[in-house]
C-alpha atoms as a PDB file:
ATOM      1  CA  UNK A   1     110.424 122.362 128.954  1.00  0.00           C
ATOM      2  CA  UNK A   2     112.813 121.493 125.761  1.00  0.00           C
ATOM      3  CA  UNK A   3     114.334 118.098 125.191  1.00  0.00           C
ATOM      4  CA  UNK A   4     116.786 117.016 122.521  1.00  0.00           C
ATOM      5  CA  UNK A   5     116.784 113.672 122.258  1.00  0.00           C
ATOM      6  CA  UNK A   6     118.979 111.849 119.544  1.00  0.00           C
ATOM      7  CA  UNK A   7     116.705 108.906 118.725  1.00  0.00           C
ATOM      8  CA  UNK A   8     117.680 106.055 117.628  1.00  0.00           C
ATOM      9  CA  UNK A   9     117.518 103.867 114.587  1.00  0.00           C
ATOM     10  CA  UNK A  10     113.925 101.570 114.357  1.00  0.00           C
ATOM     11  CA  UNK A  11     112.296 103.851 117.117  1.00  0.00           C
ATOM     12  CA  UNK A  12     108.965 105.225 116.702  1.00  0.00           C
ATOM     13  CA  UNK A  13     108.128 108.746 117.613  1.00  0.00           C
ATOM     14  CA  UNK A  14     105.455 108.106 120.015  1.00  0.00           C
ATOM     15  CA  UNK A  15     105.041 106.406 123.566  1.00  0.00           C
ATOM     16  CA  UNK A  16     102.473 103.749 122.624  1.00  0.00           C
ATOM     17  CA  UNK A  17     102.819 101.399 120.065  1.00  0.00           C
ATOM     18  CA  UNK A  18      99.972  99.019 119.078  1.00  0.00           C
ATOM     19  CA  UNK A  19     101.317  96.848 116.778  1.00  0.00           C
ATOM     20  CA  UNK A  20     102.348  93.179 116.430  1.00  0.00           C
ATOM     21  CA  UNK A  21     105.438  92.635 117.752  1.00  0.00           C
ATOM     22  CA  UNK A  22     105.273  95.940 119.348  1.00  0.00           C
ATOM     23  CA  UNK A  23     108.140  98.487 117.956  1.00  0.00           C
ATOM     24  CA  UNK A  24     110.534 100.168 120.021  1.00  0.00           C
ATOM     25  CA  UNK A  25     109.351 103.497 121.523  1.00  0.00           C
ATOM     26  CA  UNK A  26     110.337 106.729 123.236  1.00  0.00           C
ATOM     27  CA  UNK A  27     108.736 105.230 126.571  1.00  0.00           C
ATOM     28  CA  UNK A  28     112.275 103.378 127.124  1.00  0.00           C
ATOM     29  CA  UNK A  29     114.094 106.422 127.354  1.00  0.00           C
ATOM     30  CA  UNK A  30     113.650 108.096 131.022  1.00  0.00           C
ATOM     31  CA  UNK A  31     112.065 111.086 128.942  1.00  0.00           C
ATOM     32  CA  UNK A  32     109.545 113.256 131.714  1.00  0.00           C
ATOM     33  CA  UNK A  33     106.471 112.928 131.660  1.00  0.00           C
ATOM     34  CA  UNK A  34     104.192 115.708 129.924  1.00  0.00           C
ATOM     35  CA  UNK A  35     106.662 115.691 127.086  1.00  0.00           C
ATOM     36  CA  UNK A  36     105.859 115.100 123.753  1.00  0.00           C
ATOM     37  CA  UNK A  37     107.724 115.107 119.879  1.00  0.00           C
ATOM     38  CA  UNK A  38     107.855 118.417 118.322  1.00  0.00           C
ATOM     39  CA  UNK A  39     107.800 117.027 114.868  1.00  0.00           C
ATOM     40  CA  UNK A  40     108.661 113.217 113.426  1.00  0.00           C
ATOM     41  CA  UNK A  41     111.328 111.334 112.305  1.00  0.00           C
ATOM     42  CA  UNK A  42     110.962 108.267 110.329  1.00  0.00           C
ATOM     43  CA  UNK A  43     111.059 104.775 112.411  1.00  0.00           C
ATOM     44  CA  UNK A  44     114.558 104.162 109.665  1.00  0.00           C
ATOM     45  CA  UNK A  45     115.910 107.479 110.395  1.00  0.00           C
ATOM     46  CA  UNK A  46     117.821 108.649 113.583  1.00  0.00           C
ATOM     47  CA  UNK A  47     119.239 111.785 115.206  1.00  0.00           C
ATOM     48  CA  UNK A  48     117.868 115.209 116.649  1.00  0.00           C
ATOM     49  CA  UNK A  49     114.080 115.068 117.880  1.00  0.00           C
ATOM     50  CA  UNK A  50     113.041 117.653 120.079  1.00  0.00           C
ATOM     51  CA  UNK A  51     110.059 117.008 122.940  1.00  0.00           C
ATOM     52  CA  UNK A  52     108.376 119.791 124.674  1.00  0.00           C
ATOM     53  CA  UNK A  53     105.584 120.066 126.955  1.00  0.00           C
ATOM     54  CA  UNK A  54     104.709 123.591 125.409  1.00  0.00           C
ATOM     55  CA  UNK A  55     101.998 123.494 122.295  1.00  0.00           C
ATOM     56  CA  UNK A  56     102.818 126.805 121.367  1.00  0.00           C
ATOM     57  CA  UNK A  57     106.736 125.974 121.516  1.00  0.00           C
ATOM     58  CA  UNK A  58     106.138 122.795 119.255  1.00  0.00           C
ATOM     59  CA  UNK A  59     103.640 124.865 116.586  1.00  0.00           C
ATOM     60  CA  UNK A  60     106.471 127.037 116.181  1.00  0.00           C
ATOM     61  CA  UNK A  61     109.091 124.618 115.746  1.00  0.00           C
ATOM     62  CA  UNK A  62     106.613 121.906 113.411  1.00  0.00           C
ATOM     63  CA  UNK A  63     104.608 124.586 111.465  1.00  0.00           C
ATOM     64  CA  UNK A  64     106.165 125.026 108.091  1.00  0.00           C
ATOM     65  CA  UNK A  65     105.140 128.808 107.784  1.00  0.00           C
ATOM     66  CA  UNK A  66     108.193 129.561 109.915  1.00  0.00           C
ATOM     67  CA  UNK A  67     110.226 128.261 107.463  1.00  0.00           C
ATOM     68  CA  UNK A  68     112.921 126.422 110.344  1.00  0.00           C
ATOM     69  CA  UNK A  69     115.156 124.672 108.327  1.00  0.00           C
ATOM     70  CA  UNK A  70     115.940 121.137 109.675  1.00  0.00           C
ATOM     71  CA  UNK A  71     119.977 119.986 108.363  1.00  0.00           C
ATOM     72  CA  UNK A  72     120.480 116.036 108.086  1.00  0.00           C
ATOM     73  CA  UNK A  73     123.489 113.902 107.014  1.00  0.00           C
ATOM     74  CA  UNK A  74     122.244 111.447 104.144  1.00  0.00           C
ATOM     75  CA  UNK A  75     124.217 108.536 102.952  1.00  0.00           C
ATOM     76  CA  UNK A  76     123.494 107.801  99.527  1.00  0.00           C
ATOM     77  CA  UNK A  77     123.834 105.076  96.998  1.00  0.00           C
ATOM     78  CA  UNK A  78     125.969 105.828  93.865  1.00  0.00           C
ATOM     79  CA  UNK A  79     128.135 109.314  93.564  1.00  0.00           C
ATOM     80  CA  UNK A  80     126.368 112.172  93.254  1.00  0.00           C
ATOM     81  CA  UNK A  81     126.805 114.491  90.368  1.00  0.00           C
ATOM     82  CA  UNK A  82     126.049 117.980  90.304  1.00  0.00           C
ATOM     83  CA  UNK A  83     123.049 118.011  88.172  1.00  0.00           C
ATOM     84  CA  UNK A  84     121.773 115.351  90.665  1.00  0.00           C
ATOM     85  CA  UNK A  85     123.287 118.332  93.698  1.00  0.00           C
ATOM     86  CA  UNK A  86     121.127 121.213  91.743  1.00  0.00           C
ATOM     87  CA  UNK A  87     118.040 119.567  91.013  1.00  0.00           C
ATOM     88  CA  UNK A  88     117.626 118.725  95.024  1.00  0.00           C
ATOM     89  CA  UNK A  89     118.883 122.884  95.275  1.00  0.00           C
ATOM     90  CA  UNK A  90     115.983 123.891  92.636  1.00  0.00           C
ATOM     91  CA  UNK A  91     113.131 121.153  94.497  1.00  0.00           C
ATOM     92  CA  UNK A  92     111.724 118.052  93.239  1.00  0.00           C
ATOM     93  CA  UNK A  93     108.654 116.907  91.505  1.00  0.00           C
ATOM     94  CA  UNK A  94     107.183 114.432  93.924  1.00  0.00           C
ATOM     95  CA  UNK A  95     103.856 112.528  93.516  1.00  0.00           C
ATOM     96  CA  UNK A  96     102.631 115.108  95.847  1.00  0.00           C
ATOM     97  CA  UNK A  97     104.093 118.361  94.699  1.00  0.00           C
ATOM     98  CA  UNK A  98     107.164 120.290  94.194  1.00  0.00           C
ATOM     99  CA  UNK A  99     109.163 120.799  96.995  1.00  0.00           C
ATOM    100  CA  UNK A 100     111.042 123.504  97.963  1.00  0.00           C
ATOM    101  CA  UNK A 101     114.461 124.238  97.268  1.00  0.00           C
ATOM    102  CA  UNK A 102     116.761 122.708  99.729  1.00  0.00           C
ATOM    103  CA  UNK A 103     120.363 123.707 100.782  1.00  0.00           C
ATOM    104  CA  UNK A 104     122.424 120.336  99.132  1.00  0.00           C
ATOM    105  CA  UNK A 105     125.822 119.747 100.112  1.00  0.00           C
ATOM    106  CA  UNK A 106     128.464 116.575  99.515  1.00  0.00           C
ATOM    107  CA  UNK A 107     130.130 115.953 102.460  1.00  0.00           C
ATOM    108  CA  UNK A 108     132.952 113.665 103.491  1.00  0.00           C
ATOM    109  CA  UNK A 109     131.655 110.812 105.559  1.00  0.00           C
ATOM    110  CA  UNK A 110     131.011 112.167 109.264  1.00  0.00           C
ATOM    111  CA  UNK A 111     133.911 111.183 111.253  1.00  0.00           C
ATOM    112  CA  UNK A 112     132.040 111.559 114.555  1.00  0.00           C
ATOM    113  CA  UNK A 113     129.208 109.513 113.405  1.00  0.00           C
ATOM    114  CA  UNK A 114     127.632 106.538 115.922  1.00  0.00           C
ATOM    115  CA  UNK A 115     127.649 102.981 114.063  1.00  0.00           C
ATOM    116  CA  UNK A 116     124.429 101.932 113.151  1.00  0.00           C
ATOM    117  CA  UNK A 117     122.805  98.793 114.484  1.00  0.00           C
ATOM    118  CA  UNK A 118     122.148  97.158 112.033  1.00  0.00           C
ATOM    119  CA  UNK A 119     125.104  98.155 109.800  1.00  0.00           C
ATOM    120  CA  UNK A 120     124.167 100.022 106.653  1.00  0.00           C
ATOM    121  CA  UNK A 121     123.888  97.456 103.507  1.00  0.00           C
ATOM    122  CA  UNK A 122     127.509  98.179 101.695  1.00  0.00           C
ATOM    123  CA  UNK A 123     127.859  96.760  98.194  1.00  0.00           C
ATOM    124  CA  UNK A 124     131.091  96.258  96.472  1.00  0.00           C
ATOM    125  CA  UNK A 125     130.199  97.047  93.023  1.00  0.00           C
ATOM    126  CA  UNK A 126     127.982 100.369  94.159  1.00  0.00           C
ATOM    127  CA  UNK A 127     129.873 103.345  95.721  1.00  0.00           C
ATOM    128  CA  UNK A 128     127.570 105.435  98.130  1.00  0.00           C
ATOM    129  CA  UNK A 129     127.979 109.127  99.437  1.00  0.00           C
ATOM    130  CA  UNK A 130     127.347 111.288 102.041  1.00  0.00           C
ATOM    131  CA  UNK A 131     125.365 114.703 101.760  1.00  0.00           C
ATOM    132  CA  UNK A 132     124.288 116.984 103.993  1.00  0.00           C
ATOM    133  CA  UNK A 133     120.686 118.447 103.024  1.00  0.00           C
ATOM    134  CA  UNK A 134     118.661 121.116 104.555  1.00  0.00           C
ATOM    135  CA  UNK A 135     114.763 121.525 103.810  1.00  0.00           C
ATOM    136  CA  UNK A 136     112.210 123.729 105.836  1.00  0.00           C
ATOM    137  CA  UNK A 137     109.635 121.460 104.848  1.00  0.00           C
ATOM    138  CA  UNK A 138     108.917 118.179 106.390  1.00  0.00           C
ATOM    139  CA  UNK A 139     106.487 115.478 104.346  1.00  0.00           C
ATOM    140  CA  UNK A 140     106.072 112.202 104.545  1.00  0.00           C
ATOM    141  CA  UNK A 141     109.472 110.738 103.928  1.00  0.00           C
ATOM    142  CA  UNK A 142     110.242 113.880 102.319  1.00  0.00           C
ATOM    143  CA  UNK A 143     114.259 113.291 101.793  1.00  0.00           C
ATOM    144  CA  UNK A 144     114.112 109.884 100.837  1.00  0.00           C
ATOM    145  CA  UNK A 145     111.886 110.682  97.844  1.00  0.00           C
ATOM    146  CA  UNK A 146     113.806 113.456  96.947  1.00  0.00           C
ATOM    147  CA  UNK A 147     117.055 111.777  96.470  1.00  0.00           C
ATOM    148  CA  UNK A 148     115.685 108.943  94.695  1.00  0.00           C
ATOM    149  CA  UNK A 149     113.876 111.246  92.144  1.00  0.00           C
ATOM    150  CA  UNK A 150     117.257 112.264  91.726  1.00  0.00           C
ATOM    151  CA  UNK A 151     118.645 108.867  91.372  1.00  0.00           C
ATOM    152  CA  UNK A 152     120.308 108.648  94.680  1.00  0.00           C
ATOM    153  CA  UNK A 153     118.480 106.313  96.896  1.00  0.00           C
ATOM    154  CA  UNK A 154     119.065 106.776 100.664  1.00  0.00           C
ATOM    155  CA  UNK A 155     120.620 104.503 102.744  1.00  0.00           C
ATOM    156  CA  UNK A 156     121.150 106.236 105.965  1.00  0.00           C
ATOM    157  CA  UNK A 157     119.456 109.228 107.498  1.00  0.00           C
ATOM    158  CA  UNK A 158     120.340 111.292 110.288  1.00  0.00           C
ATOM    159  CA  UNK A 159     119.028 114.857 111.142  1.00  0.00           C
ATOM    160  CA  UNK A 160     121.555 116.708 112.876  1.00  0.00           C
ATOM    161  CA  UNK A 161     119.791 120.170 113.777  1.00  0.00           C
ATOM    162  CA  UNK A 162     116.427 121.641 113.683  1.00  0.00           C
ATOM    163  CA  UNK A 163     116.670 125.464 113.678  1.00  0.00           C
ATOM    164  CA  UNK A 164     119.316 126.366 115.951  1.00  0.00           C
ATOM    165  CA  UNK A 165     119.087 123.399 117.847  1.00  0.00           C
ATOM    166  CA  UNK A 166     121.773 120.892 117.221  1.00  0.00           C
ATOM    167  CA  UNK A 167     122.485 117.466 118.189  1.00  0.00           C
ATOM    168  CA  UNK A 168     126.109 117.994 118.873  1.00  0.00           C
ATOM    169  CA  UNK A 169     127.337 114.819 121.364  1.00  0.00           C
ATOM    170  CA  UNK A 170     124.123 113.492 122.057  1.00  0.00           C
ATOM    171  CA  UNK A 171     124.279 109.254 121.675  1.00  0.00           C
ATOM    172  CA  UNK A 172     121.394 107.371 120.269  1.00  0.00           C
ATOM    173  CA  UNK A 173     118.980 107.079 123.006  1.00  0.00           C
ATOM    174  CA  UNK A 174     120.430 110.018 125.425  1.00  0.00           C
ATOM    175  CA  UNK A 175     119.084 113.684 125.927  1.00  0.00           C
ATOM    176  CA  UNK A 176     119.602 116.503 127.615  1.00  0.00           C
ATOM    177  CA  UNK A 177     117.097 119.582 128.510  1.00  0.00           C
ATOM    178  CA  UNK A 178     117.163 122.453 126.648  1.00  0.00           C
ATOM    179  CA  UNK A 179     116.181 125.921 126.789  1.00  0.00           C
ATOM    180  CA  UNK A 180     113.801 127.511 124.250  1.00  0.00           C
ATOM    181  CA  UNK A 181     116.883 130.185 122.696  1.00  0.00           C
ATOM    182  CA  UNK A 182     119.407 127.293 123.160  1.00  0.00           C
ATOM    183  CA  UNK A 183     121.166 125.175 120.429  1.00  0.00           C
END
């Protein structure tokens, strides 16, 4: 079994949390049971997680050898420049390594986009931006570094598609079943 589920802003990727207050978790979505994350996504960031009940499934969709490029729309402070656009295209120097050259992109700012509760931070006297960046990688808060190494801190972060899998209409906090070839 496949899930896409778009999770939402502030919820943790896991079923259990231990902490105090608790956090919001996937338990409070009606996901089946057996089901777990293929992958992470930041308790900040929101959008496209898959769940499967199939180890080999999520290996193949989490390890980075396969190279499955994951696409996100990032709102960024200040205006990007294209120096700032090339250096995320050639990869960063991170505290923990170089990454690897991601597809960088400005975009206009996604029409079709949910509101996010809370509201982004919006400053009069700093302009932000939207991107849309594409690594095959995934560390720790991998895209947030690498845009403010380039100057461009992130504000908002949602993945949109993981391989061939895409969010499309999904609403925070709904999902829908999947095959393994769909998207």
């Amino acid at each position: 079994m496949l899930l896409a589920l778009n999770k939402p802003f502030r919820v943790l990727c896991q079923f259990t949390d231990r902490g105090t207050p608790p956090r919001r978790t996937l338990a409070e979505f009606g996901l089946p049971a057996g089901v777990y994350p293929a992958g992470r996504l930041d308790h900040d960031s929101e959008g496209l997680l898959l769940l499967t009940d199939d180890g080999a499934l999520a290996h193949r969709i989490t390890d980075p050898r396969h190279k499955l490029r994951k696409t996100y729309l990032v709102q960024v402070e200040g205006t990007p420049t294209e120096a700032q656009l090339q250096a995320l295209r050639d990869g960063v120097e991170l505290n923990d390594g170089r990454t690897r050259p991601a597809h960088a992109r400005r975009i206009d700012p996604p029409a079709a986009l949910w509101p996010r509760d809370p509201p982004v931070r919006s400053r009069k006297t700093v302009p932000d931006a939207w991107l849309e960046l594409g690594i095959a990688e995934g560390r720790n808060r991998q895209l947030r570094r690498m845009t403010a190494a380039v100057g461009l801190p992130t504000l908002r972060l949602v993945r949109v598609a993981i391989g061939a899998w895409q969010l499309r209409d999904l609403h925070p906090g709904e999902w829908r079943r999947l095959q393994d070839s769909d998207s």
